[in-house]
Protein backbone atom coordinates (compact mmCIF):
# COMPACT_ATOMS: atom_id res chain seq x y z
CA UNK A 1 -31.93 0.81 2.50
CA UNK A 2 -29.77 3.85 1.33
CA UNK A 3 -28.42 4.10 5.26
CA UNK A 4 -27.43 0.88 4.78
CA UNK A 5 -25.54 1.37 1.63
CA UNK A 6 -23.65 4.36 3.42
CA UNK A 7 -22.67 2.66 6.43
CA UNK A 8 -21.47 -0.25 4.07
CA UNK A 9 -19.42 2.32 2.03
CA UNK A 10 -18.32 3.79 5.07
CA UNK A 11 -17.36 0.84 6.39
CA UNK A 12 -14.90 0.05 3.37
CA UNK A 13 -13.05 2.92 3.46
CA UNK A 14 -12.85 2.13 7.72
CA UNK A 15 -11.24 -1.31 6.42
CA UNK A 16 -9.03 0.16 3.48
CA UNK A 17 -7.47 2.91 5.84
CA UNK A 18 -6.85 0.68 8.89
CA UNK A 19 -5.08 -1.72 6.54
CA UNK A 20 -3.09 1.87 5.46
CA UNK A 21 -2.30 2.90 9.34
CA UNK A 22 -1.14 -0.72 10.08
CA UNK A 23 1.20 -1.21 7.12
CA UNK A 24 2.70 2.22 7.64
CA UNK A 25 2.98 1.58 11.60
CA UNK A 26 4.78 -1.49 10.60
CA UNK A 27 7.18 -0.96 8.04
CA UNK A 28 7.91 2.93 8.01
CA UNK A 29 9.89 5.39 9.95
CA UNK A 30 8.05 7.42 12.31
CA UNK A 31 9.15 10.91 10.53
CA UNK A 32 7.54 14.24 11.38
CA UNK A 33 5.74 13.76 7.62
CA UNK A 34 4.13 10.30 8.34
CA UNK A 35 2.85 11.37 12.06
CA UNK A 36 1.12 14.05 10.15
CA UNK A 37 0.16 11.37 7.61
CA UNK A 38 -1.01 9.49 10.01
CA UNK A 39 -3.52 12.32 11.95
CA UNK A 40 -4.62 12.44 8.43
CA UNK A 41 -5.86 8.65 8.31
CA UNK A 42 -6.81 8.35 11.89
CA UNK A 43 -9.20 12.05 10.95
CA UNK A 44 -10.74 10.08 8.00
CA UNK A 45 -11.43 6.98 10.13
CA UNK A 46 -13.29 9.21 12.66
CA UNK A 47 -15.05 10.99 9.99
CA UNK A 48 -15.97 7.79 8.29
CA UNK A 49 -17.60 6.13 11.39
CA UNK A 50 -19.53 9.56 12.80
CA UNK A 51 -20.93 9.85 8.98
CA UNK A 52 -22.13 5.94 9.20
CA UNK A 53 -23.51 6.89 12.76
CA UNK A 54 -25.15 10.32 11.43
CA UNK A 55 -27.17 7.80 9.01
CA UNK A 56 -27.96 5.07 11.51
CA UNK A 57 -29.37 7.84 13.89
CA UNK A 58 -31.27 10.17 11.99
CA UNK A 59 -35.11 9.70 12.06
CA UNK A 60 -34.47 7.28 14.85
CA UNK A 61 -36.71 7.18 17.64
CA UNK A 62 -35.30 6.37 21.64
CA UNK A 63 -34.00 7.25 24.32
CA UNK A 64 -31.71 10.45 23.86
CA UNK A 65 -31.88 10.09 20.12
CA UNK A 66 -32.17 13.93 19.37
CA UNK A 67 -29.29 14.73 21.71
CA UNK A 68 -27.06 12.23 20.28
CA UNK A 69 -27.75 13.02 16.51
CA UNK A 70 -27.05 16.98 17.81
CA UNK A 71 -23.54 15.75 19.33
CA UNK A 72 -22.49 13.61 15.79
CA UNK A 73 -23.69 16.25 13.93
CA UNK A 74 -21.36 19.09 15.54
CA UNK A 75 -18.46 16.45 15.39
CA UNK A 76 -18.85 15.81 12.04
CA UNK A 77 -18.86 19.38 11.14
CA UNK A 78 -15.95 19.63 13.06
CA UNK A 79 -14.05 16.72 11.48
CA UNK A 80 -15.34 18.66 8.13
CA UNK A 81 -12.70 21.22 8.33
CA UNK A 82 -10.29 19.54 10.25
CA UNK A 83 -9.81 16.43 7.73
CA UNK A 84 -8.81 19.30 5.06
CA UNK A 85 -7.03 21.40 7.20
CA UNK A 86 -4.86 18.37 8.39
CA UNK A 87 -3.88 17.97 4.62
CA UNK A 88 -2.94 21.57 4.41
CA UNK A 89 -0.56 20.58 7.37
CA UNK A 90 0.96 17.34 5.89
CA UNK A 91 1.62 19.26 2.64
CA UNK A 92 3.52 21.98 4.70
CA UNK A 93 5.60 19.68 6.02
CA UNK A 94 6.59 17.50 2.82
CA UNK A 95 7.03 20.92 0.63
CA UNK A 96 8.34 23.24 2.47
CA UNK A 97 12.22 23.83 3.25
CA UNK A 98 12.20 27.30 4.64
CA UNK A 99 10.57 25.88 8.61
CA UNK A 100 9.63 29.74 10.09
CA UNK A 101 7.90 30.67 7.23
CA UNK A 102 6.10 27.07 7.30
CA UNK A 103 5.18 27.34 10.68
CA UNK A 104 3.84 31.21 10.25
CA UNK A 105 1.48 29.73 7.22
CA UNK A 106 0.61 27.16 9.33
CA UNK A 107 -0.84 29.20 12.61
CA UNK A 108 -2.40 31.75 10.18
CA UNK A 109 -4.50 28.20 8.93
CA UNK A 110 -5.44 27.26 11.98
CA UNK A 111 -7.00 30.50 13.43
CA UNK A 112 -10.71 30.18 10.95
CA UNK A 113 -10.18 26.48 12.23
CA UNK A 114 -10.64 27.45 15.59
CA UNK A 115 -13.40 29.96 15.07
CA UNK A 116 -15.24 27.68 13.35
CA UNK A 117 -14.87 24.81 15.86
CA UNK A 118 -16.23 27.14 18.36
CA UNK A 119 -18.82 28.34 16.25
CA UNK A 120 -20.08 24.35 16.37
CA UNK A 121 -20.88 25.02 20.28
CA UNK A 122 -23.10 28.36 19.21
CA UNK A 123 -25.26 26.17 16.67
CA UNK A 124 -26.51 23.96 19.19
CA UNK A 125 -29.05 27.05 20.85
CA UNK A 126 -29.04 29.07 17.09
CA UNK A 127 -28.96 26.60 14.53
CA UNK A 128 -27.28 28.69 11.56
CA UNK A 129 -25.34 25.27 10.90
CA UNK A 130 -27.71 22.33 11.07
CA UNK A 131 -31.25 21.86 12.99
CA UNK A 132 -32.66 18.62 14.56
CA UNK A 133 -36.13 18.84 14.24
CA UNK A 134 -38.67 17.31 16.85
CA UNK A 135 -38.57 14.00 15.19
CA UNK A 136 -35.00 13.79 15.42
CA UNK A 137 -34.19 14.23 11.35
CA UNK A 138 -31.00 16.52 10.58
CA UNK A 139 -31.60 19.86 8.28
CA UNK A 140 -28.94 21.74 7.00
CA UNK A 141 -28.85 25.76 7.46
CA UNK A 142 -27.02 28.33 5.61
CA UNK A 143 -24.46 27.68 7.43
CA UNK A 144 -23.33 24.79 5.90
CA UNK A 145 -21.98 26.59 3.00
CA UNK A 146 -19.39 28.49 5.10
CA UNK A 147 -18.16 25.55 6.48
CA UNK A 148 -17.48 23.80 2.93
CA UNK A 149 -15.87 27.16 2.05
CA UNK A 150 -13.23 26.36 4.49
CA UNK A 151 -12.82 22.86 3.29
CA UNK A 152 -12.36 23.63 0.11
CA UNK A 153 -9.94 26.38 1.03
CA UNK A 154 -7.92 23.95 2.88
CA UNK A 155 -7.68 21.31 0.03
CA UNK A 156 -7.14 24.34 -2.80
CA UNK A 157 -3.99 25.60 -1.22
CA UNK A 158 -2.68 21.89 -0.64
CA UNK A 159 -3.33 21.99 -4.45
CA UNK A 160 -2.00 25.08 -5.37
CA UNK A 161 1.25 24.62 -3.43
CA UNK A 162 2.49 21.09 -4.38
CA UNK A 163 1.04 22.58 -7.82
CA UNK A 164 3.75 25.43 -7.93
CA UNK A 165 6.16 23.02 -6.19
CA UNK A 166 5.71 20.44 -9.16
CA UNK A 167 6.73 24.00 -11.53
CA UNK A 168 9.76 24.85 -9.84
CA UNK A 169 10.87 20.78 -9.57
CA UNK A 170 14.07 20.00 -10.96
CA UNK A 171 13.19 16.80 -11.61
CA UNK A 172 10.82 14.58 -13.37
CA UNK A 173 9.46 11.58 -10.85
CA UNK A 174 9.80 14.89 -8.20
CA UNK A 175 7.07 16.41 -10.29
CA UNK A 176 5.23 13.54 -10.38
CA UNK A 177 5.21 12.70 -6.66
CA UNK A 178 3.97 16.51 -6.31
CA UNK A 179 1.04 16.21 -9.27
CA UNK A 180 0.09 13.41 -7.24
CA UNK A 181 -0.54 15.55 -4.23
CA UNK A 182 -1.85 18.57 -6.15
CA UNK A 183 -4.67 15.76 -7.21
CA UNK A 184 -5.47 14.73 -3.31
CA UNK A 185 -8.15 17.34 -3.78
CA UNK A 186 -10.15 16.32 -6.97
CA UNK A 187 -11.92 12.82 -5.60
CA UNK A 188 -13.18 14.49 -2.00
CA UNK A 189 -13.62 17.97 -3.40
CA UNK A 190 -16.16 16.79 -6.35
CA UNK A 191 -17.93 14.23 -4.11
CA UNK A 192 -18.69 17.37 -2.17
CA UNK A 193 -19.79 19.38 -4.40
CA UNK A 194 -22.16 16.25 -5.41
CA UNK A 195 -23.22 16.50 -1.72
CA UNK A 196 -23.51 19.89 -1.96
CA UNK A 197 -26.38 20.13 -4.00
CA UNK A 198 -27.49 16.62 -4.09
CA UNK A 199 -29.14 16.41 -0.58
CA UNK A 200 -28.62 13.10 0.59
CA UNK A 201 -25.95 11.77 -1.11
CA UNK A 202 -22.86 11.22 0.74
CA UNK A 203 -19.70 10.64 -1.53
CA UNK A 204 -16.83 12.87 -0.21
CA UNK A 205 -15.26 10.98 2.44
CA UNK A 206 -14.99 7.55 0.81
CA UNK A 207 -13.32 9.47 -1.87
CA UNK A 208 -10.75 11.24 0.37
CA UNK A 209 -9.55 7.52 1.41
CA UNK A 210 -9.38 6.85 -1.71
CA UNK A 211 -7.41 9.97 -2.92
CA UNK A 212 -5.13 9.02 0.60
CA UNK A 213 -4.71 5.29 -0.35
CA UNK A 214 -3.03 6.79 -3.91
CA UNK A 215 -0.77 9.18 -1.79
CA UNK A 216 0.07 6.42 0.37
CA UNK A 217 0.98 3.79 -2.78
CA UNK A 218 2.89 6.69 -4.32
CA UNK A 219 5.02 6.65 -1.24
CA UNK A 220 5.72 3.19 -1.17
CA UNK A 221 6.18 3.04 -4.54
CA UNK A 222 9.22 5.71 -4.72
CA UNK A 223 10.22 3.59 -1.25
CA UNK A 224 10.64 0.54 -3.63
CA UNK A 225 12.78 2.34 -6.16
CA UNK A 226 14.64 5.57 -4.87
CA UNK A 227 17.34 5.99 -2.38
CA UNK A 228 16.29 7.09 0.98
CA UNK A 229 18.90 9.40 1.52
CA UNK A 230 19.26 11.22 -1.91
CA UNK A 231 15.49 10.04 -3.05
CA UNK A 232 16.94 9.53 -6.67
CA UNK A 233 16.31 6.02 -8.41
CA UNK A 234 18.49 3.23 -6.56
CA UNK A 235 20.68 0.60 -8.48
CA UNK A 236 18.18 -1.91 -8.37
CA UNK A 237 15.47 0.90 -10.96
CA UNK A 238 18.83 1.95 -12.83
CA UNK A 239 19.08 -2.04 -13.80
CA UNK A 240 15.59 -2.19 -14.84
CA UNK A 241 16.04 1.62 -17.13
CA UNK A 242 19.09 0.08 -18.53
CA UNK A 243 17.63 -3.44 -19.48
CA UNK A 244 14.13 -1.49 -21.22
CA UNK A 245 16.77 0.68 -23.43
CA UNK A 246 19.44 -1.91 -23.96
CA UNK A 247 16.31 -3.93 -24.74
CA UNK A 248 15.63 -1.62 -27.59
CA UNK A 249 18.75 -1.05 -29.13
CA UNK A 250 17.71 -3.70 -31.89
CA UNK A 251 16.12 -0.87 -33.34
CA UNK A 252 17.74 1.29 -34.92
CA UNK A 253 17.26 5.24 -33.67
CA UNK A 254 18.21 8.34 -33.96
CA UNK A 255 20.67 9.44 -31.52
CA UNK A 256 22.59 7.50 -28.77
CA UNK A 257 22.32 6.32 -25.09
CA UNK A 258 24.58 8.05 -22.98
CA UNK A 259 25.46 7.00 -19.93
CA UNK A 260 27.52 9.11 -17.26
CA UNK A 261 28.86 8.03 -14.42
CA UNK A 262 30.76 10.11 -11.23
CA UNK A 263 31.66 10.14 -7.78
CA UNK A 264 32.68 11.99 -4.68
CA UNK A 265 35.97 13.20 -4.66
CA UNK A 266 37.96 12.22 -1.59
CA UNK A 267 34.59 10.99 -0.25
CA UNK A 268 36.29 8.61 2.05
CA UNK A 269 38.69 11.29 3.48
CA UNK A 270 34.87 13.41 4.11
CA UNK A 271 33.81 10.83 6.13
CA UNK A 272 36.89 9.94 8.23
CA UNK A 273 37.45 13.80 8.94
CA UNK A 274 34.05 14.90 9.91
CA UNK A 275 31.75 11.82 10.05
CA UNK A 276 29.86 9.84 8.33
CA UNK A 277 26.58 12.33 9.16
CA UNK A 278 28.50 15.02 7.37
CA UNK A 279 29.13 12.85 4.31
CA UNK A 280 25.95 12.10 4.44
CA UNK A 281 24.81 15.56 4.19
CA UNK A 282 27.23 15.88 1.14
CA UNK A 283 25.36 13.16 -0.87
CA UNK A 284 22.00 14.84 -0.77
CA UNK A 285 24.03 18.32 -2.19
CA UNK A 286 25.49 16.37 -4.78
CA UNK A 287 22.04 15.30 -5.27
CA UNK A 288 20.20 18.33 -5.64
CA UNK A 289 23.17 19.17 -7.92
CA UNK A 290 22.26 16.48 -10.35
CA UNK A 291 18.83 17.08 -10.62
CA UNK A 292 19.17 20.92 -10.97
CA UNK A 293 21.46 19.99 -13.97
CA UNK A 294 19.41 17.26 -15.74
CA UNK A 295 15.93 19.92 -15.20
CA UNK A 296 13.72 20.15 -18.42
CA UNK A 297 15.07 16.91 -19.27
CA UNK A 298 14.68 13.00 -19.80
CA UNK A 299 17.42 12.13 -18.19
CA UNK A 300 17.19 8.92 -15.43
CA UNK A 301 19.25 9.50 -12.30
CA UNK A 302 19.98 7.07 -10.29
CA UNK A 303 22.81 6.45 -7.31
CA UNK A 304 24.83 3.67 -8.29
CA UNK A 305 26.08 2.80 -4.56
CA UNK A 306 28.13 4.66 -2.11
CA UNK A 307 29.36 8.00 -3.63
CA UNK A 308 28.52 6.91 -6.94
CA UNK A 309 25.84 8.24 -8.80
CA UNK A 310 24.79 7.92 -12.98
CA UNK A 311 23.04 9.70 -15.25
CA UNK A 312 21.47 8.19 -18.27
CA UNK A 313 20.45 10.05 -21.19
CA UNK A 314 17.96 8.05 -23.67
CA UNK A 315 17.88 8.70 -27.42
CA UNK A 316 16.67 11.77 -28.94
CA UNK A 317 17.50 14.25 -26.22
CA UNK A 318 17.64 17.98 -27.10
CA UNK A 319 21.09 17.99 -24.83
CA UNK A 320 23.94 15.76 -25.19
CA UNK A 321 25.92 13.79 -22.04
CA UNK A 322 28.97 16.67 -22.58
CA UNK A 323 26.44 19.38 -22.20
CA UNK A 324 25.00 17.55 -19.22
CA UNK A 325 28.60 17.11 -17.71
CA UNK A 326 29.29 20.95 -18.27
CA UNK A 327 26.24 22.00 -16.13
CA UNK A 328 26.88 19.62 -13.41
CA UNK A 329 30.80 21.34 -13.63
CA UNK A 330 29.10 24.55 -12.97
CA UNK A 331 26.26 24.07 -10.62
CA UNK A 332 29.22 22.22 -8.59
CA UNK A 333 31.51 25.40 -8.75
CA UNK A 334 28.19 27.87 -7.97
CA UNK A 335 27.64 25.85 -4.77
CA UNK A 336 31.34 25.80 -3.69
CA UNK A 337 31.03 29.63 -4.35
CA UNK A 338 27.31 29.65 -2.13
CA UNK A 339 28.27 27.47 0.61
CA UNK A 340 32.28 28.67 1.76
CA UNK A 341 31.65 27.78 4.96
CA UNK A 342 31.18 23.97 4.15
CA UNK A 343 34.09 21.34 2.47
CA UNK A 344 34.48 22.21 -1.45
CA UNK A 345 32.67 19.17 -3.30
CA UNK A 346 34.49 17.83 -6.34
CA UNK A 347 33.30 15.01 -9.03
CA UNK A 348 35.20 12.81 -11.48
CA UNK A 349 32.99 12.21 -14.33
CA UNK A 350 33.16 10.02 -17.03
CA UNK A 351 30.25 8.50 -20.16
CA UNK A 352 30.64 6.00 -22.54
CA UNK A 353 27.67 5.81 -25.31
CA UNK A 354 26.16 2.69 -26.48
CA UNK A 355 28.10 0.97 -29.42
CA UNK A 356 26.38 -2.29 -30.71
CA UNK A 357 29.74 -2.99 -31.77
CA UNK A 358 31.58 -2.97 -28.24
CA UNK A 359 28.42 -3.11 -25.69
CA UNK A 360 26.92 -6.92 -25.59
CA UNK A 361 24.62 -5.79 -22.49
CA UNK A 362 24.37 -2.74 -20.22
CA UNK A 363 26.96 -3.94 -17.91
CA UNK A 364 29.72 -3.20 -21.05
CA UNK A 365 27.86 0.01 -20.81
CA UNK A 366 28.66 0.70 -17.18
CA UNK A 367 31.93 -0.91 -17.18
CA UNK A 368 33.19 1.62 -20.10
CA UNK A 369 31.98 4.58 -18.57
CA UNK A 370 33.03 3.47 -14.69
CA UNK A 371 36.79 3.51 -16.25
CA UNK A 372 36.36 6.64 -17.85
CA UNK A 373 35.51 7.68 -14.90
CA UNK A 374 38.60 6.25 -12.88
CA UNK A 375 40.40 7.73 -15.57
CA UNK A 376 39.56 11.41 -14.98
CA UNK A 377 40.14 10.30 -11.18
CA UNK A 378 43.65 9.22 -11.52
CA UNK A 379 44.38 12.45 -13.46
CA UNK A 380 43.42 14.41 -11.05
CA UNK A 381 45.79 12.93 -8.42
CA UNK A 382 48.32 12.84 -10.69
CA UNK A 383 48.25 16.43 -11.06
């Protein structure tokens, strides 16, 4: 009766992942970060059906019974520290920026990987691992502890990086896309400890397709709402932020929303002179830019459409829009100053705040600051 419960959980997760792997195969980009994404899933699947099969098998009685419990048993060990140690890998390549130093982390986390795959082909005439006694039922040996050592290792530093990644973000929904990550670890890691020292209950690997189905809804959810080149909220989210405050503004607060607005200087000139890959590039600087200035902040940031991007500053923030526009002034001039060998990027920026007097919707809102905006543009080629 409890097999059967295990193979039925099992076979959930099976279902709940394939749907996963099809929807991604479908509608996503194959990128270097979903391939690994996807080893992920397809690892899980694997584990998920040689787990049901361990259950099905043990105690069983035919025909090369013991040899075949003997070969699911050393697969599933070696899925054990693979599954984690593919996570380790996926979070590698979604965090990290510097590529050699990546790759150097990444071979030094493969080599106990190895060793303990090969290990696997020792325990079948020693049996410090696992034992299958004469009437084919599976013991664990001491073993067994090393090998959840290495698991855990694997999903730790996944934690521990996207953890200090989530610290040093700039901004807040990047934060929360790495928290998310840091928590892969939590459901599979305390299942295991449950099969640990519960003998007999098996919990873990149901809950690492769970923790991968909330990864994978995070993702689509930032798909549905940021910008795929600069990942900041697109127009369609900024609408939505500005209806919830404008919403509000029957109440009177403290304090006023702010909304900036800015674009590329001579954008169109960038991409006419040295293409539209180039300009491109220059979108995702101005990018980082923003969210560099607006860290330790509220602030929503959105990219309005082409070079234009916004920043909206709710009520009650410790720093006003002008303070906001001075930092974005100088983290612009501190990467002109860093990057000589690239184009010098310049903004026009302009806010308006909300005035229940002039503003009837948001779109007053974003039509007053847009010609502000325009404003400091034209002075600027007037001069």
């Amino acid at each position: 009766m409890q097999n059967a419960l295990y193979v039925e959980i099992s076979a959930i997760g099976i279902i709940l992942l394939s749907i996963v792997l099809m929807t991604q195969r479908q509608f996503t980009a194959a990128s270097a970060a979903q391939r690994r994404f996807n080893h992920l899933i397809y690892a899980t699947i694997a584990m998920l059906v040689v787990d049901a099969a361990c259950w099905l098998v043990d105690g069983e009685r035919f025909l090369f019974a013991r040899e075949l419990n003997f070969a699911l048993e050393t697969i599933y060990y070696a899925l054990h520290v693979l599954l984690p140690y593919l996570w380790a890998l996926y979070v590698e390549g979604a965090l990290s920026t510097d590529l050699p130093a990546a790759n150097k982390r990444i071979a030094i986390a493969t080599i106990p990987l190895i060793l303990f795959i090969v290990v696997l082909f020792f325990n079948l005439e020693y049996g410090f691992v696992f034992t299958i006694d004469a009437e084919n039922v599976y013991h664990r040996a001491i073993g067994v502890y090393f090998y959840a050592f290495l698991s855990y290792a694997y999903l730790i530093y996944g934690s521990i990086r996207s953890l200090i990644k989530a610290r040093g973000a700039a901004w807040v929904d990047d934060r929360r896309r790495y928290y998310t990550m840091a928590f892969f670890a939590v459901l599979p890691s305390a299942g295991g400890f449950i099969q640990l020292f519960c003998y007999g209950v098996s919990l873990n690997w149901i809950l690492a397709s769970v923790s991968i189905l909330l990864v994978y809804l995070d993702s689509q959810n930032r798909q549905i709402s940021t910008d795929p080149l600069t990942s900041l909220n697109n127009r369609r989210e900024l609408s939505k932020f500005l209806l919830r405050e404008v919403g509000e503004r029957d109440q009177p607060k403290s304090g006023a929303l702010s909304l900036i607005m800015m674009d590329v200087d001579g954008f169109k000139q960038i991409n006419d002179t040295y293409g539209h890959f180039y300009g491109d590039g220059v979108l995702t600087y101005v990018s980082q830019i923003l969210k560099a200035s607006c860290k330790n902040t509220n602030a929503f940031l959105a990219r309005y459409g082409g070079d234009e991007f916004c920043i909206v500053l709710p009520p009650n923030q410790e720093v006003d829009a002008e303070e906001i526009i001075a930092r974005v002034h100088s983290n612009v001039a501190n990467w002109n100053q860093t990057h000589p060998e690239l184009r010098p990027i310049g903004l026009s920026i302009g806010y308006a705040e909300w005035d229940q007097k002039l503003d009837i919707s948001y779109e007053s809102l974003l039509a007053r600051a847009d010609e502000r905006m325009y404003s400091v543009k034209n002075a600027k080629k007037r001069t």
